[in-house]
PDB file of N, CA and C in Angstrom:
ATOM      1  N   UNK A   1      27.053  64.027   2.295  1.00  0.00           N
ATOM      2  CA  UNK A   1      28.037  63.215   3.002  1.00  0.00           C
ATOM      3  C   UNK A   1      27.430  61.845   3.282  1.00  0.00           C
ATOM      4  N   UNK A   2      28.097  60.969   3.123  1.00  0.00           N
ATOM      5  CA  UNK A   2      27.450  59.504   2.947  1.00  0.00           C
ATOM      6  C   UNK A   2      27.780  59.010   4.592  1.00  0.00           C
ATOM      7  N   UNK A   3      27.044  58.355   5.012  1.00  0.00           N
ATOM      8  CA  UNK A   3      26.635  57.381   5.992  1.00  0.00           C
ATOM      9  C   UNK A   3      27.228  56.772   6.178  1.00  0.00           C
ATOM     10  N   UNK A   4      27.864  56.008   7.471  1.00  0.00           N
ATOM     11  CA  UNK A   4      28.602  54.479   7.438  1.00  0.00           C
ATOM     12  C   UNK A   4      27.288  53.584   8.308  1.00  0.00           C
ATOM     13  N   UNK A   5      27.210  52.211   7.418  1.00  0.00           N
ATOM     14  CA  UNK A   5      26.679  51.373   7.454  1.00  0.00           C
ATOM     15  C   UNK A   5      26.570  50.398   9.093  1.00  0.00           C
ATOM     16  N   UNK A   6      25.510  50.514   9.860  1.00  0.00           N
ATOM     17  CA  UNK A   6      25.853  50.166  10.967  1.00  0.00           C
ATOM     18  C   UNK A   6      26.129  48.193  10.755  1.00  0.00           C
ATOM     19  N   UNK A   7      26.581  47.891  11.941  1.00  0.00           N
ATOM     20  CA  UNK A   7      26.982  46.694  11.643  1.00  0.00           C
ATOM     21  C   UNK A   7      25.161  45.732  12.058  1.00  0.00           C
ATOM     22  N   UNK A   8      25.569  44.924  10.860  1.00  0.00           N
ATOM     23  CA  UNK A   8      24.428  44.007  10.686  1.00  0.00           C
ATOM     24  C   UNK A   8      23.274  44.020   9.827  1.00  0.00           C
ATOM     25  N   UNK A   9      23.410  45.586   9.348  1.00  0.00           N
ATOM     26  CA  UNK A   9      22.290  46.506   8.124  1.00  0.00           C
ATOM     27  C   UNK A   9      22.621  45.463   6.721  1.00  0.00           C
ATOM     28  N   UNK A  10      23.765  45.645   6.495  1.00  0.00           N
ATOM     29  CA  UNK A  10      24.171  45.282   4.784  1.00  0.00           C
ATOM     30  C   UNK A  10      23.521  44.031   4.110  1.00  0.00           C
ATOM     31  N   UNK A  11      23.516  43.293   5.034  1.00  0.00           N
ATOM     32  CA  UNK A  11      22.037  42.020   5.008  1.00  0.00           C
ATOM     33  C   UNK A  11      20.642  42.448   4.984  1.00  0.00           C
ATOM     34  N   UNK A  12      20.348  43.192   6.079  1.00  0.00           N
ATOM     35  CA  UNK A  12      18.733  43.531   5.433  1.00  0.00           C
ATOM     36  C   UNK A  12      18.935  44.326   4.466  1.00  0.00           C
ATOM     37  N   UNK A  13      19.692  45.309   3.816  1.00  0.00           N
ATOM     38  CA  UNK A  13      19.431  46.233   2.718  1.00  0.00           C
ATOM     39  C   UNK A  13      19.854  45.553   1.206  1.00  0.00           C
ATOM     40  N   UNK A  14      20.318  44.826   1.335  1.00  0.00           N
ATOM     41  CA  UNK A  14      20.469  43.800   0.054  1.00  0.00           C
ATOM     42  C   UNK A  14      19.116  42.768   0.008  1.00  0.00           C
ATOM     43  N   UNK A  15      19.130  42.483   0.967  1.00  0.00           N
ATOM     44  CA  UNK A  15      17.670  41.838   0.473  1.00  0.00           C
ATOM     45  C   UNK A  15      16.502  42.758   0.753  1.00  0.00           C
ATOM     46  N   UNK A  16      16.411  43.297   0.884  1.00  0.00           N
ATOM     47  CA  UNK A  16      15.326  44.826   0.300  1.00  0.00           C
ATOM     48  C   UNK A  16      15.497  44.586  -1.068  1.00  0.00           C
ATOM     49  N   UNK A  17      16.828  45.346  -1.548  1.00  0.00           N
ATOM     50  CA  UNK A  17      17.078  45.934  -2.813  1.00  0.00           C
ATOM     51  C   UNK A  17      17.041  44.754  -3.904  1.00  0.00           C
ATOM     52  N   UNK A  18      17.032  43.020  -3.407  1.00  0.00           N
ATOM     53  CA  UNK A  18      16.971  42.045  -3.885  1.00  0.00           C
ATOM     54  C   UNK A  18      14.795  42.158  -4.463  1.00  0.00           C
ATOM     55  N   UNK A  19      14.358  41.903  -3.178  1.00  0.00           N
ATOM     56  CA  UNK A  19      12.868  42.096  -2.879  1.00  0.00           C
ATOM     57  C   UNK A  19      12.395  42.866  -4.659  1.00  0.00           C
ATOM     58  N   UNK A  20      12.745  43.673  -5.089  1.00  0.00           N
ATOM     59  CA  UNK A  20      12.108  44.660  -6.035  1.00  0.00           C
ATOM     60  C   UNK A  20      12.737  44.311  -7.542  1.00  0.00           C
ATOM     61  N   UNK A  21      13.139  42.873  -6.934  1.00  0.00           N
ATOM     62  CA  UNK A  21      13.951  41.828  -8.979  1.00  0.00           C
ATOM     63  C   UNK A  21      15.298  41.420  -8.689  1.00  0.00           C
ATOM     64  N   UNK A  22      15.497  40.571  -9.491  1.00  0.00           N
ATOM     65  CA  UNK A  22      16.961  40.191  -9.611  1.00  0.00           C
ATOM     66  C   UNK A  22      17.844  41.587 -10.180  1.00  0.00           C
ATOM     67  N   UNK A  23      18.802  41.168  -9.751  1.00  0.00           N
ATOM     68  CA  UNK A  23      19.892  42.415  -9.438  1.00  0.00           C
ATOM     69  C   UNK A  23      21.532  41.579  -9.568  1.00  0.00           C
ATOM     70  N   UNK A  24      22.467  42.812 -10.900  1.00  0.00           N
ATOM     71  CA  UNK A  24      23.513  42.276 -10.158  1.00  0.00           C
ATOM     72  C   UNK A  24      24.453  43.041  -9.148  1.00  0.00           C
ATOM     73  N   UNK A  25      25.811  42.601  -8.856  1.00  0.00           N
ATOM     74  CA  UNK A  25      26.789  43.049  -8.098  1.00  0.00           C
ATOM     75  C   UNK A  25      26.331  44.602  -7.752  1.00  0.00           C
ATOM     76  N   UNK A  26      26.831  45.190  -8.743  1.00  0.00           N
ATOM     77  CA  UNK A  26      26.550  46.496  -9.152  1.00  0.00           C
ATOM     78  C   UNK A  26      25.387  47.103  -9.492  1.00  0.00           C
ATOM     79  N   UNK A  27      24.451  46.771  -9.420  1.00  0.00           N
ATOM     80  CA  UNK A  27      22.882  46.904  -9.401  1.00  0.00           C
ATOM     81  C   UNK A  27      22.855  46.999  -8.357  1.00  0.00           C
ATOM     82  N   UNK A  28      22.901  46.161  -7.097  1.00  0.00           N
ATOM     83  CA  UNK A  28      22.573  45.731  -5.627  1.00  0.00           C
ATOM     84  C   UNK A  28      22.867  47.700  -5.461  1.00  0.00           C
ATOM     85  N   UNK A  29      24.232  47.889  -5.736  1.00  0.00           N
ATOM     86  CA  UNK A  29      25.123  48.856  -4.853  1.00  0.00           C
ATOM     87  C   UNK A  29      24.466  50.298  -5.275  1.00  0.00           C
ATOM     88  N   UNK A  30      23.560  50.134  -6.534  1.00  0.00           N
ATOM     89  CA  UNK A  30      23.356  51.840  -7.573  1.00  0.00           C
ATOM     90  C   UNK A  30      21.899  51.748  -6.570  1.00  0.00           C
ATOM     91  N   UNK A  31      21.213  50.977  -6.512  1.00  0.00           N
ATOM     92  CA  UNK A  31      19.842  50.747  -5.943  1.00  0.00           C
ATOM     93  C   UNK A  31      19.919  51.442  -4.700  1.00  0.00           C
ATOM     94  N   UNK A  32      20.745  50.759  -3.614  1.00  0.00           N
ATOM     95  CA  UNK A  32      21.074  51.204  -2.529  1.00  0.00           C
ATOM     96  C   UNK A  32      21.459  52.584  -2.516  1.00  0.00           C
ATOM     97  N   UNK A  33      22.093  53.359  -3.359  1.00  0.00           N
ATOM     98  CA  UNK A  33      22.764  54.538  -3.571  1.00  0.00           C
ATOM     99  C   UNK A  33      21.279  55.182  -3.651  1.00  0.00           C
ATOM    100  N   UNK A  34      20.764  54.759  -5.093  1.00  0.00           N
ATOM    101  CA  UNK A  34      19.715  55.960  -5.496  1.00  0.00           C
ATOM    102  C   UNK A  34      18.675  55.414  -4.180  1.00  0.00           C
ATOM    103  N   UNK A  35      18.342  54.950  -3.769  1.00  0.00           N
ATOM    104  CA  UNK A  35      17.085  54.732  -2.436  1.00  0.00           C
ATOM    105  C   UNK A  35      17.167  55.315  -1.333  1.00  0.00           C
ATOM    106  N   UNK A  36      18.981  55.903  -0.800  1.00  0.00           N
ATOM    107  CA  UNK A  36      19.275  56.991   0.282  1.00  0.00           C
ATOM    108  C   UNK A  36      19.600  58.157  -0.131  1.00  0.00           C
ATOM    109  N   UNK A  37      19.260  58.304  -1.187  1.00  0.00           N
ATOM    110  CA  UNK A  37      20.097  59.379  -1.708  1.00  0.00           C
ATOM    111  C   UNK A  37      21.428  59.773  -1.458  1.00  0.00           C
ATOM    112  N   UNK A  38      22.170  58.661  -1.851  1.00  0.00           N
ATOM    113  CA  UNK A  38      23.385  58.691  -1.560  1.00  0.00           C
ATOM    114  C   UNK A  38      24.206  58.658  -0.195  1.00  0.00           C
ATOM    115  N   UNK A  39      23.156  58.580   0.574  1.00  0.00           N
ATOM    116  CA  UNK A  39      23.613  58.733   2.251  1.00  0.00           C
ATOM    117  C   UNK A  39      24.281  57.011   2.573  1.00  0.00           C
ATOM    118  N   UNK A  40      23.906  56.568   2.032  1.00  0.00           N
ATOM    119  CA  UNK A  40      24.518  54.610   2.145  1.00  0.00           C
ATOM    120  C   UNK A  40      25.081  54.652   1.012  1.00  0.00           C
ATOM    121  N   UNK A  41      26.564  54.254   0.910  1.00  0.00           N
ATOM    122  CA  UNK A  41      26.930  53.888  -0.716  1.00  0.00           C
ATOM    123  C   UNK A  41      27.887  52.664   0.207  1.00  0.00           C
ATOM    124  N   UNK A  42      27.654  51.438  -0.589  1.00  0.00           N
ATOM    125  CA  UNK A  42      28.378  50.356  -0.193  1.00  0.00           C
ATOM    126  C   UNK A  42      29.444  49.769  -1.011  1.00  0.00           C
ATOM    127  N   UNK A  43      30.206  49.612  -0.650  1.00  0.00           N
ATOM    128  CA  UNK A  43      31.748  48.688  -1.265  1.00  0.00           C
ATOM    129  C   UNK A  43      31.754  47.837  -1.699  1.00  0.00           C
ATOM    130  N   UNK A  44      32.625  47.502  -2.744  1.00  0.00           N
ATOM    131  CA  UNK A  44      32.772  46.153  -3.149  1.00  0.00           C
ATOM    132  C   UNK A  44      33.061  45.312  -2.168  1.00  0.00           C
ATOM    133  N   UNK A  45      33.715  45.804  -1.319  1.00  0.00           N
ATOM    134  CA  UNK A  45      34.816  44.870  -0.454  1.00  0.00           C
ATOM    135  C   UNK A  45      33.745  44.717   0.521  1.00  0.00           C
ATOM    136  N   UNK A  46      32.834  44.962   1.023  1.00  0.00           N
ATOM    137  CA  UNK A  46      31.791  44.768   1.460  1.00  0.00           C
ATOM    138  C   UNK A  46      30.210  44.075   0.918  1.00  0.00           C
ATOM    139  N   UNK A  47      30.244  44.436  -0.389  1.00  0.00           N
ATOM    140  CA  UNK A  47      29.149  44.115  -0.636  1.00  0.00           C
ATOM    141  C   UNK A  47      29.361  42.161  -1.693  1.00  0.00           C
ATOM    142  N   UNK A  48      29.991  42.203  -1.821  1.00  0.00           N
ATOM    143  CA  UNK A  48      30.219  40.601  -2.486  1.00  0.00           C
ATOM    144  C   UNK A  48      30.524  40.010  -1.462  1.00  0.00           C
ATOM    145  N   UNK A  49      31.294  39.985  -0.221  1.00  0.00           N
ATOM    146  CA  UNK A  49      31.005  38.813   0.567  1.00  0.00           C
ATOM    147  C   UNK A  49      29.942  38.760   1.440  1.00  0.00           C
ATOM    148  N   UNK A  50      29.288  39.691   1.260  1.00  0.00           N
ATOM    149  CA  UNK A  50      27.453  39.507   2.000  1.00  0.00           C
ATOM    150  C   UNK A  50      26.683  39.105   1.455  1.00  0.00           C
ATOM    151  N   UNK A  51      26.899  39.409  -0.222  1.00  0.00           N
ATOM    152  CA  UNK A  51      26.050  38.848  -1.617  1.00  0.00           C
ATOM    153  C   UNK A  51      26.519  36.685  -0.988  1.00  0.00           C
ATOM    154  N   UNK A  52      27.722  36.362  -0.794  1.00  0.00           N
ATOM    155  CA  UNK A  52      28.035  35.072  -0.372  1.00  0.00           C
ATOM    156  C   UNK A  52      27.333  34.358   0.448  1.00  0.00           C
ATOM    157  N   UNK A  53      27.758  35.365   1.275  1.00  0.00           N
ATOM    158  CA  UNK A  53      27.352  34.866   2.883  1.00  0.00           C
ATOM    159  C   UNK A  53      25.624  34.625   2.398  1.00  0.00           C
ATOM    160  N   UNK A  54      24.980  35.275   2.029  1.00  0.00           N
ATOM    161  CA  UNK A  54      23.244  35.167   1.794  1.00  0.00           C
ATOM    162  C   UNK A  54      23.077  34.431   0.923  1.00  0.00           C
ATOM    163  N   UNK A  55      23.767  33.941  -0.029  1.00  0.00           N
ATOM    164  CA  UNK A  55      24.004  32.876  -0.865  1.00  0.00           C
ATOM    165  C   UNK A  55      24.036  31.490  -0.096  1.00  0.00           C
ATOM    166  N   UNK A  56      25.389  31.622   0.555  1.00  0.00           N
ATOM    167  CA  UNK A  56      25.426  30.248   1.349  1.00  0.00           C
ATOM    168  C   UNK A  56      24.247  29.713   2.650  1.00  0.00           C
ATOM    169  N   UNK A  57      23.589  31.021   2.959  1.00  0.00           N
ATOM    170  CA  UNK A  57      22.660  30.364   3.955  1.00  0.00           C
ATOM    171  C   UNK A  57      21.189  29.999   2.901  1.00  0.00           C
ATOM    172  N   UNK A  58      21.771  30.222   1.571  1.00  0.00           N
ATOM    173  CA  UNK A  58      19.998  29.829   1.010  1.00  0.00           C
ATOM    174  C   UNK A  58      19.004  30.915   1.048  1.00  0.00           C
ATOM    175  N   UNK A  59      19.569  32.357   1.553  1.00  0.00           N
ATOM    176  CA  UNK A  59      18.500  33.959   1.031  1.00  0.00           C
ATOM    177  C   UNK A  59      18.359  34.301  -0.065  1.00  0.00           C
ATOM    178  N   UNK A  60      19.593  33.608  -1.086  1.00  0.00           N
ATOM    179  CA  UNK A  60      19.424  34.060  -2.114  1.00  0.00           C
ATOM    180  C   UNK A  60      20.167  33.137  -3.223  1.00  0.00           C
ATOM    181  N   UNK A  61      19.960  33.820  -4.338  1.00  0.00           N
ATOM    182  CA  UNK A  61      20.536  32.135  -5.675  1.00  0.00           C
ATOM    183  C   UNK A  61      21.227  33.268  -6.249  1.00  0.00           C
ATOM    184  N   UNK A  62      22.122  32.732  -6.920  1.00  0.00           N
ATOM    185  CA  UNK A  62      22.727  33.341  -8.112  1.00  0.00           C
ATOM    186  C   UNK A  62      22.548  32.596  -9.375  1.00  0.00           C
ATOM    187  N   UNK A  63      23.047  33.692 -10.818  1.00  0.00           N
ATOM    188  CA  UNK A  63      22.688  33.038 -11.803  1.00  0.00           C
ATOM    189  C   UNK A  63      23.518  33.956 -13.023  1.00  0.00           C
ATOM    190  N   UNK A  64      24.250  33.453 -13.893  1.00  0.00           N
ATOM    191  CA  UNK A  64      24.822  34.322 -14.838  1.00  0.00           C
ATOM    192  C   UNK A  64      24.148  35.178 -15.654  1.00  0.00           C
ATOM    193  N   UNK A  65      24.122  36.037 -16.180  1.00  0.00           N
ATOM    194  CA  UNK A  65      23.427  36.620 -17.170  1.00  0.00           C
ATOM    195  C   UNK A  65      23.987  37.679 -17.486  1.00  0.00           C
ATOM    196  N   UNK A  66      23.250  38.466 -18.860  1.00  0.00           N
ATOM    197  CA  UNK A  66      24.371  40.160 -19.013  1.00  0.00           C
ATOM    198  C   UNK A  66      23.356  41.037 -18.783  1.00  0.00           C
ATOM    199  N   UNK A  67      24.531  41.787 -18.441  1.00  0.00           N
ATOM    200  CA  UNK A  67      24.035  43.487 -17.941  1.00  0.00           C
ATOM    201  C   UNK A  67      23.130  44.052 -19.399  1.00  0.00           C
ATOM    202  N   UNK A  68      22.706  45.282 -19.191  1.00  0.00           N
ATOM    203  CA  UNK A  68      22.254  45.839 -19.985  1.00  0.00           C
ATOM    204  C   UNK A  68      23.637  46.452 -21.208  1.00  0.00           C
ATOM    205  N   UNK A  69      24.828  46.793 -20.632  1.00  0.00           N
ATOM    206  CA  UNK A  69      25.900  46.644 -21.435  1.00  0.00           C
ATOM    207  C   UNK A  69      26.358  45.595 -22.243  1.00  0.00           C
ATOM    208  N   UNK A  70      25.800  44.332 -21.776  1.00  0.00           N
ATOM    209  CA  UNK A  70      25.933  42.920 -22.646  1.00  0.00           C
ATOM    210  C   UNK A  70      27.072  42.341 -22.288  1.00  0.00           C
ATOM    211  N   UNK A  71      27.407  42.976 -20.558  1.00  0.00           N
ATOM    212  CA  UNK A  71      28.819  42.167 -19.754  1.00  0.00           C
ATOM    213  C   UNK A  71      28.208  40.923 -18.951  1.00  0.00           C
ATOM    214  N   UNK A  72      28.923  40.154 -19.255  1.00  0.00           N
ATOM    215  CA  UNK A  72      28.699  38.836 -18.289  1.00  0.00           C
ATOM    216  C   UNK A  72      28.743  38.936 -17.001  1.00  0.00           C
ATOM    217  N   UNK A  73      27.383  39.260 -15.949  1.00  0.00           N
ATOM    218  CA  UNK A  73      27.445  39.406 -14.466  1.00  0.00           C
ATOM    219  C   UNK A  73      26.811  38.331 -13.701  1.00  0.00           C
ATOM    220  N   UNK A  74      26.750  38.289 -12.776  1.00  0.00           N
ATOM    221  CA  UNK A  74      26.079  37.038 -11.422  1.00  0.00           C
ATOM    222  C   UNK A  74      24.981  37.910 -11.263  1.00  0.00           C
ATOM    223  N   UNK A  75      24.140  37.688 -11.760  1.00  0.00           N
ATOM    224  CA  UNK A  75      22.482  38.105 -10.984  1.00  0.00           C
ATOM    225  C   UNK A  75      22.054  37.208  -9.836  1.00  0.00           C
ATOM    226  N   UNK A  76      21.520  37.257  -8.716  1.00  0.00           N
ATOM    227  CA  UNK A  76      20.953  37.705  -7.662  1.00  0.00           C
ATOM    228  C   UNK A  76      19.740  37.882  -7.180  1.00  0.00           C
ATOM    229  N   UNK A  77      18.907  36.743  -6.708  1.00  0.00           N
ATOM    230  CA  UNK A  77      17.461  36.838  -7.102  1.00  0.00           C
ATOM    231  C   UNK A  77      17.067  36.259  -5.262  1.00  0.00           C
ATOM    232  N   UNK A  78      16.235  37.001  -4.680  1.00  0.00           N
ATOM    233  CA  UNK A  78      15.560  36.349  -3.430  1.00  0.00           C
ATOM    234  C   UNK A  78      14.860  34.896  -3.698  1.00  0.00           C
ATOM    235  N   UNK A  79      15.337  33.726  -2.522  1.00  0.00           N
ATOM    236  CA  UNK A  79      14.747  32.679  -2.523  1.00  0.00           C
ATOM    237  C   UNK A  79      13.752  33.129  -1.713  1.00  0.00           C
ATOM    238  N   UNK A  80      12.513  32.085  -1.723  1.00  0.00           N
ATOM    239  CA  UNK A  80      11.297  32.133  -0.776  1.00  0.00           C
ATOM    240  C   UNK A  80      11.583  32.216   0.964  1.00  0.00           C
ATOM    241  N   UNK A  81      13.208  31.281   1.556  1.00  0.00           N
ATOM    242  CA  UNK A  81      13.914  31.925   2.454  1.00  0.00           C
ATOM    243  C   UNK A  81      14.040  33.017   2.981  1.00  0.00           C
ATOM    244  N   UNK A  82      14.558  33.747   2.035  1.00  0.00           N
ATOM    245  CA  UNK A  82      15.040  34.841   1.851  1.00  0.00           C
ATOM    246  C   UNK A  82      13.983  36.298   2.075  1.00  0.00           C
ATOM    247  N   UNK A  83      12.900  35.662   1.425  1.00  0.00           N
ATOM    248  CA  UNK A  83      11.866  36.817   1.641  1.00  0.00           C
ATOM    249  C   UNK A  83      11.353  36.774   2.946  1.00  0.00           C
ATOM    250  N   UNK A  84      11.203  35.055   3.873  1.00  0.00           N
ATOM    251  CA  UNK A  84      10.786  35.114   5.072  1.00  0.00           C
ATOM    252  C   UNK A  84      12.055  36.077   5.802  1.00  0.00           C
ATOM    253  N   UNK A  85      12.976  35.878   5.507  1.00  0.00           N
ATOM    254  CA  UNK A  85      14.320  36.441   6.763  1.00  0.00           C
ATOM    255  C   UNK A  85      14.138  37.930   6.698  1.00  0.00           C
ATOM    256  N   UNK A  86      14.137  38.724   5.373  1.00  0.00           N
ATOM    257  CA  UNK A  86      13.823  40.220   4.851  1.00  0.00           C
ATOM    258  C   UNK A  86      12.607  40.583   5.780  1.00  0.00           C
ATOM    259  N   UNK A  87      11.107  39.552   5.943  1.00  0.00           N
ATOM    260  CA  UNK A  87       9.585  39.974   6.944  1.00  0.00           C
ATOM    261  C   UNK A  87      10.393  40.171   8.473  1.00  0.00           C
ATOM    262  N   UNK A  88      10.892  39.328   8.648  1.00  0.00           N
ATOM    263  CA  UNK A  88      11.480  39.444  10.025  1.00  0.00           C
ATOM    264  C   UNK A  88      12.466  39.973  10.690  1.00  0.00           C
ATOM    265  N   UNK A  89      13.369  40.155   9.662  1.00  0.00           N
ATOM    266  CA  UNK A  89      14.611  41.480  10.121  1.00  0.00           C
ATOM    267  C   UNK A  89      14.098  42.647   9.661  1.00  0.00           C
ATOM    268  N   UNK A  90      12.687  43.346   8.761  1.00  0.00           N
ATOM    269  CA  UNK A  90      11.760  44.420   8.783  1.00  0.00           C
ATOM    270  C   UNK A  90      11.232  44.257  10.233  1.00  0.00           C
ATOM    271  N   UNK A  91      10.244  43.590  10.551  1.00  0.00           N
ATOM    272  CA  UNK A  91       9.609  43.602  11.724  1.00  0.00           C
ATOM    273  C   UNK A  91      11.137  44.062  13.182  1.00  0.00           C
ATOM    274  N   UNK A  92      12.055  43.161  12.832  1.00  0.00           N
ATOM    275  CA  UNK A  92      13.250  43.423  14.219  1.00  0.00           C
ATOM    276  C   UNK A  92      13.393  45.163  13.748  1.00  0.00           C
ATOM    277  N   UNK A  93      13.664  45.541  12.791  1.00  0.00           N
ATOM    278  CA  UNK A  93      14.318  46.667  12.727  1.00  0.00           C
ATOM    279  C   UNK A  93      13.344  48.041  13.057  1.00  0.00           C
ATOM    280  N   UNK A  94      11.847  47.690  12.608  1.00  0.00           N
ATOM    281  CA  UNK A  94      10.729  48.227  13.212  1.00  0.00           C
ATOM    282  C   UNK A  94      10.517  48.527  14.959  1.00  0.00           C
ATOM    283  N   UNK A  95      10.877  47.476  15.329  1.00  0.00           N
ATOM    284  CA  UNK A  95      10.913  47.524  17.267  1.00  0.00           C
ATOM    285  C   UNK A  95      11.914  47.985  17.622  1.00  0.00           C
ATOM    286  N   UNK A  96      13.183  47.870  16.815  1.00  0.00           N
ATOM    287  CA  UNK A  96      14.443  49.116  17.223  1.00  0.00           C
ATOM    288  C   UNK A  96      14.418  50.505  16.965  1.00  0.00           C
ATOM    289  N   UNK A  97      13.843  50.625  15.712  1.00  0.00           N
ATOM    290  CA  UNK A  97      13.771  52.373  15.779  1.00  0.00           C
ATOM    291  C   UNK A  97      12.130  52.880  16.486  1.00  0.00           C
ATOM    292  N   UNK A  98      11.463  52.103  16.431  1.00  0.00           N
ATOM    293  CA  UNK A  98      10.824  52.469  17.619  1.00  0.00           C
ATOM    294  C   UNK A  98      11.219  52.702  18.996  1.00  0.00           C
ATOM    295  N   UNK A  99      11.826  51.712  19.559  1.00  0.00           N
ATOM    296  CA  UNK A  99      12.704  52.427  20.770  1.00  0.00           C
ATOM    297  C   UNK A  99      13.536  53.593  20.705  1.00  0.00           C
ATOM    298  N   UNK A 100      14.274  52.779  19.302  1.00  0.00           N
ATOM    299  CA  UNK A 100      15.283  54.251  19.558  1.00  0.00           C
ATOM    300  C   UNK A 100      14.479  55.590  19.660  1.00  0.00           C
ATOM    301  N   UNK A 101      13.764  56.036  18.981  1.00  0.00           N
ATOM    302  CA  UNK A 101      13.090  56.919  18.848  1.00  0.00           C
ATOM    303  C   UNK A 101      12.305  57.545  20.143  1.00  0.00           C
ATOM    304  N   UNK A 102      11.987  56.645  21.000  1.00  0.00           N
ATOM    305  CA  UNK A 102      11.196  56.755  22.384  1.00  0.00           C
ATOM    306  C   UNK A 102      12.496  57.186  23.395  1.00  0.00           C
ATOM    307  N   UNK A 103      13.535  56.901  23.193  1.00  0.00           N
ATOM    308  CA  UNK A 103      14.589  56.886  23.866  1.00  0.00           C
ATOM    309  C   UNK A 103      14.962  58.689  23.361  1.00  0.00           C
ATOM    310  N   UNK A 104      15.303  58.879  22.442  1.00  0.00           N
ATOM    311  CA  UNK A 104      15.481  59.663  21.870  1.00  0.00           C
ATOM    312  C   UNK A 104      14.618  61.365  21.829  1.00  0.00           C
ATOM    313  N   UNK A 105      13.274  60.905  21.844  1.00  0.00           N
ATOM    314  CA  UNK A 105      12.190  61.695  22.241  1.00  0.00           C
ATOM    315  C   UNK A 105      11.943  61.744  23.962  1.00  0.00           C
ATOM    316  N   UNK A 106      12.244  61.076  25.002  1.00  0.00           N
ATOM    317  CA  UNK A 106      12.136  61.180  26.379  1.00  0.00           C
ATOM    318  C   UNK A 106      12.349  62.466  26.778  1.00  0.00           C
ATOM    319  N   UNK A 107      12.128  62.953  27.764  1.00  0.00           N
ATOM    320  CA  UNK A 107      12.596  64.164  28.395  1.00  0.00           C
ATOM    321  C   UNK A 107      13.316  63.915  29.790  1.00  0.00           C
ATOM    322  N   UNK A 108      13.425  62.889  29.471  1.00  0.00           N
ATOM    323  CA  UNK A 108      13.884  62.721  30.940  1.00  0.00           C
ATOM    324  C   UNK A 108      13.567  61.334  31.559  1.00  0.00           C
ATOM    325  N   UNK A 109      14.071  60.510  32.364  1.00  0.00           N
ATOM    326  CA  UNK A 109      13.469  59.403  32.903  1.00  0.00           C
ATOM    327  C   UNK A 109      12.114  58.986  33.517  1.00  0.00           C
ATOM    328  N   UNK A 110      11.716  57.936  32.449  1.00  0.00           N
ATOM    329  CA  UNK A 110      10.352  57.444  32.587  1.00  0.00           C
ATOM    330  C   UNK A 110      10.011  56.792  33.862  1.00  0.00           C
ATOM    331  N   UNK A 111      10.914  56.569  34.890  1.00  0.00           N
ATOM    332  CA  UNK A 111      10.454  55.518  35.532  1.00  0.00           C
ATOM    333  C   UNK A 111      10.842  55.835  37.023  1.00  0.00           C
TER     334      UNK A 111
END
């Protein structure tokens, strides 16, 4: 049973799945699939206007090229931006499931 995507994830997990090569549309989305084992599967309708949005702030470039089918797609490549924003929304997301986890593991109130 697949996962729903909490709000604000779909940005760091595209540039993860960016991080490991250029990628297109549909690359971004199989990557993400095979890396949760299917527990995250993301939408079109979701996943191209985040591919934008990271475009327009400069995380990432696009560039035409063909698939391994020899279809004309938008590849998708991390700018040097892009890799700083990916260190630092790793590090943010590191101090959240650490809490969560402390929160989660408590027995009861710490304080």
């Amino acid at each position: 049973m697949a996962l729903d995507l909490l709000k604000g994830t779909l940005d760091v997990l595209v540039l993860k799945t960016l991080s490991w090569g250029p990628l297109h549309g549909y690359g971004v989305s199989r990557a993400i699939r095979l890396a949760t084992d299917e527990l995250l599967q993301v939408e079109e309708g979701a996943l191209y206007p985040a591919l934008r949005r990271l475009e327009s702030r400069g995380l990432v470039e696009a560039s035409w090229g063909r698939t391994d089918t020899g279809r004309e797609a938008r590849f998708y490549a991390l700018t040097p931006a892009g890799e700083e924003a990916l260190e630092a929304e790793r590090r943010g997301w590191e101090r959240y499931v650490m809490a969560m986890a402390r929160v989660l593991d408590a027995e009861g109130p710490l304080g």
